[in-house]
N, C-alpha and C. Protein backbone atom coordinates (compact mmCIF):
# COMPACT_ATOMS: atom_id res chain seq x y z
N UNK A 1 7.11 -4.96 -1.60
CA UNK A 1 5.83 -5.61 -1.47
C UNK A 1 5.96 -6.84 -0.59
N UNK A 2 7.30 -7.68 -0.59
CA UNK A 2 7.31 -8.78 0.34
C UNK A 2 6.79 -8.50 1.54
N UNK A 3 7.69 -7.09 2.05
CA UNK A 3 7.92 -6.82 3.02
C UNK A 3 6.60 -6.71 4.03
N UNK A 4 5.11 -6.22 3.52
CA UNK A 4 4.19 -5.94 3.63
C UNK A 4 2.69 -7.01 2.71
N UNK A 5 3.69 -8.20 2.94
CA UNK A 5 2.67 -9.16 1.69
C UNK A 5 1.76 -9.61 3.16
N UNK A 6 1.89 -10.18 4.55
CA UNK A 6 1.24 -10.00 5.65
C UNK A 6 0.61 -9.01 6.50
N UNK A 7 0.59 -7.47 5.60
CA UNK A 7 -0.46 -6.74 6.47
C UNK A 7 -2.00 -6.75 5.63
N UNK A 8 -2.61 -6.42 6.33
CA UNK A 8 -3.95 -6.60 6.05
C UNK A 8 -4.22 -4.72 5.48
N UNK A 9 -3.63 -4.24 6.05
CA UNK A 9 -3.70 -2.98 5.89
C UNK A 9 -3.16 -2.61 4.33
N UNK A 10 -2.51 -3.03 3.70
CA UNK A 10 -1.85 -2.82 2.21
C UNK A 10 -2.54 -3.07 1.09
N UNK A 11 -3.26 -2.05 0.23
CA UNK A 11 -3.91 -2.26 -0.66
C UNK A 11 -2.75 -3.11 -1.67
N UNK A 12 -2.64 -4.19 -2.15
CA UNK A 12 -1.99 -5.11 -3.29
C UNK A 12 -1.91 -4.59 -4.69
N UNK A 13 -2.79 -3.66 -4.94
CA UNK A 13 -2.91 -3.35 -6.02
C UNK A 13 -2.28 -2.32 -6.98
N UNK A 14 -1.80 -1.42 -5.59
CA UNK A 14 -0.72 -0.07 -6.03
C UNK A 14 0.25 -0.58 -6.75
N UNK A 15 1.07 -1.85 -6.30
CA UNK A 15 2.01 -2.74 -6.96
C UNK A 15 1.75 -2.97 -8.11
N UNK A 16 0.76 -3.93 -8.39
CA UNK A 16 0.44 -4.13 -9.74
C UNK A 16 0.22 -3.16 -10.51
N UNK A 17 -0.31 -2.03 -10.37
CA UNK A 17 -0.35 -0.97 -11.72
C UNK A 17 0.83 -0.36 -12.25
N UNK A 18 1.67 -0.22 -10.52
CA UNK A 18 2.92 0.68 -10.81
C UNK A 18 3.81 -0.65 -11.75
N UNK A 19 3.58 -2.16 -11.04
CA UNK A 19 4.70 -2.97 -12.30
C UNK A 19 4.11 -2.98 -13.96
N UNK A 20 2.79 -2.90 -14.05
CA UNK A 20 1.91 -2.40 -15.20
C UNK A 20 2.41 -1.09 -16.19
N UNK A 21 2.63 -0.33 -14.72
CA UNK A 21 2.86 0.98 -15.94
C UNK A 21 4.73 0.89 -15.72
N UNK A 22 4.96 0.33 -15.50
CA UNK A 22 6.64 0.18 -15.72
C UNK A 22 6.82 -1.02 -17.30
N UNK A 23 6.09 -1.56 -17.35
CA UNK A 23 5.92 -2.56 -18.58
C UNK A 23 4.96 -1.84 -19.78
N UNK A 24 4.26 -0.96 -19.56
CA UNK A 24 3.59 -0.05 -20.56
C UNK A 24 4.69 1.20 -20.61
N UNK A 25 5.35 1.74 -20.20
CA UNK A 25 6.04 2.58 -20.17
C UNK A 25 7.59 2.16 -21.14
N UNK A 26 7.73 0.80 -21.01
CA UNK A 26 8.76 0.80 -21.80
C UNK A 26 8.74 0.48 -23.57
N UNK A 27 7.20 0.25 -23.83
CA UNK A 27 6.96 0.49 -24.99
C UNK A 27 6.28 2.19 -25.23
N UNK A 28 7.13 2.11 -25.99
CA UNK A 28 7.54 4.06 -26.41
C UNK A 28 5.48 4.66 -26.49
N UNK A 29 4.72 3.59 -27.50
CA UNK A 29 3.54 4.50 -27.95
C UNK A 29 2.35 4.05 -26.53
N UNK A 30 2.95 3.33 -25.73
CA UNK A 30 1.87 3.22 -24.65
C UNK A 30 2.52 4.02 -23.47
N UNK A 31 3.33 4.96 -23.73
CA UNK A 31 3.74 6.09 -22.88
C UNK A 31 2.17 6.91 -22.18
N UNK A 32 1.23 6.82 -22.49
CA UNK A 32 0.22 7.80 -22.19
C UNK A 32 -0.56 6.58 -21.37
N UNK A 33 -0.53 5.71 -21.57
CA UNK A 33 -1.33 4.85 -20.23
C UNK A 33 -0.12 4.65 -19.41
N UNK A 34 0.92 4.58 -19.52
CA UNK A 34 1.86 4.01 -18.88
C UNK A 34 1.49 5.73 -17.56
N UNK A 35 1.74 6.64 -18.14
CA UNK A 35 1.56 7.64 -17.15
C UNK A 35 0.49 7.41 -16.09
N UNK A 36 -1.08 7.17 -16.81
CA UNK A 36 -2.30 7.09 -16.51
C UNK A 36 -2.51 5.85 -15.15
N UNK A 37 -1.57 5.17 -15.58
CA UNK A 37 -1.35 3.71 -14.30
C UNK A 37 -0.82 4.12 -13.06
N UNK A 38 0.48 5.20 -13.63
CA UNK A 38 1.21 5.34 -12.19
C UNK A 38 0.72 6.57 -11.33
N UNK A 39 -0.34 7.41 -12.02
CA UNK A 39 -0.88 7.93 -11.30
C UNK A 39 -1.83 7.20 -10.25
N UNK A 40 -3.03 6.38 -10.87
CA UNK A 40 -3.71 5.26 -10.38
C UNK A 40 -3.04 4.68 -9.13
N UNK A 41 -1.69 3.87 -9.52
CA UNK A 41 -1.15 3.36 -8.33
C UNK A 41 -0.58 4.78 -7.53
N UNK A 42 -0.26 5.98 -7.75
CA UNK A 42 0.03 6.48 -6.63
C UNK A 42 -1.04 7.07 -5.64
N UNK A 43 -2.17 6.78 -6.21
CA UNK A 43 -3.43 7.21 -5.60
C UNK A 43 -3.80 6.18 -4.34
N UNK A 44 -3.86 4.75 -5.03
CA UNK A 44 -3.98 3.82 -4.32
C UNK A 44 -2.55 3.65 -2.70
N UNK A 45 -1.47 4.12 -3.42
CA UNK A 45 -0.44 4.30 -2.25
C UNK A 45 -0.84 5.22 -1.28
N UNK A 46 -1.09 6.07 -1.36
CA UNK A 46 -1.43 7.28 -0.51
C UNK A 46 -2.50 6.88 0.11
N UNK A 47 -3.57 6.18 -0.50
CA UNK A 47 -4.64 5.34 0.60
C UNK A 47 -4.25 4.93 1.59
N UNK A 48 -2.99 3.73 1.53
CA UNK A 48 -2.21 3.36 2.21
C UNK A 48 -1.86 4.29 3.37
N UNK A 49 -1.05 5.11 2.89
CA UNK A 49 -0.30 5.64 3.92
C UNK A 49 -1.26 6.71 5.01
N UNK A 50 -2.25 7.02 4.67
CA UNK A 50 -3.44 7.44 5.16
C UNK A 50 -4.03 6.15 6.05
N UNK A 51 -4.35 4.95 5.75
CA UNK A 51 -4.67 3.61 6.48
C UNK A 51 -3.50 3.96 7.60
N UNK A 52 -2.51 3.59 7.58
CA UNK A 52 -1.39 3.12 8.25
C UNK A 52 -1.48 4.75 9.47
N UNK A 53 -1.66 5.60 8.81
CA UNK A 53 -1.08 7.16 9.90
C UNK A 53 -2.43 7.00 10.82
N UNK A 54 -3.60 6.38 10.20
CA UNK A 54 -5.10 6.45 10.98
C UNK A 54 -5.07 5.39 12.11
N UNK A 55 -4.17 3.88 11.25
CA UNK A 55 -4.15 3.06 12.36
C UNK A 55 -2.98 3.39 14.03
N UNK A 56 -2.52 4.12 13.63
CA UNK A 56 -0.85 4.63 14.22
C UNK A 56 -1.60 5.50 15.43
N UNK A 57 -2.62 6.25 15.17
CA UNK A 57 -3.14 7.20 16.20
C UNK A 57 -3.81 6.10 16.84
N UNK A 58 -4.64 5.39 16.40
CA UNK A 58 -5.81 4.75 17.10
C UNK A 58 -4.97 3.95 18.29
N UNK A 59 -3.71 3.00 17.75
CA UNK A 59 -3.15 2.68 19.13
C UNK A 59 -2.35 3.30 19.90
């Protein structure tokens, strides 16, 4: 996330769910949101990488 804390292009938020569901995930009975998050953030990643392949053609 450092690495990309200066693009404008990086949704911020994929981070936070995935460190969310890494901290729900390690309590055993919030295993079922903990899943429910990292799907969320991998949804939000793939936005990303869809942003980034769209901006890549345009220049």
């Amino acid at each position: 996330m450092a690495h990309y804390s200066e693009e404008s292009r990086v949704n911020k938020m994929s981070h936070k769910f995935l460190f969310f569901a890494f901290l729900a995930g390690v309590i055993s009975f919030l295993g079922d949101l903990a899943g429910v998050l990292a799907i969320i953030s991998a949804i939000f990643y793939l936005q990303d990488v869809l942003k980034f392949k769209i901006d890549d053609k345009a220049d």
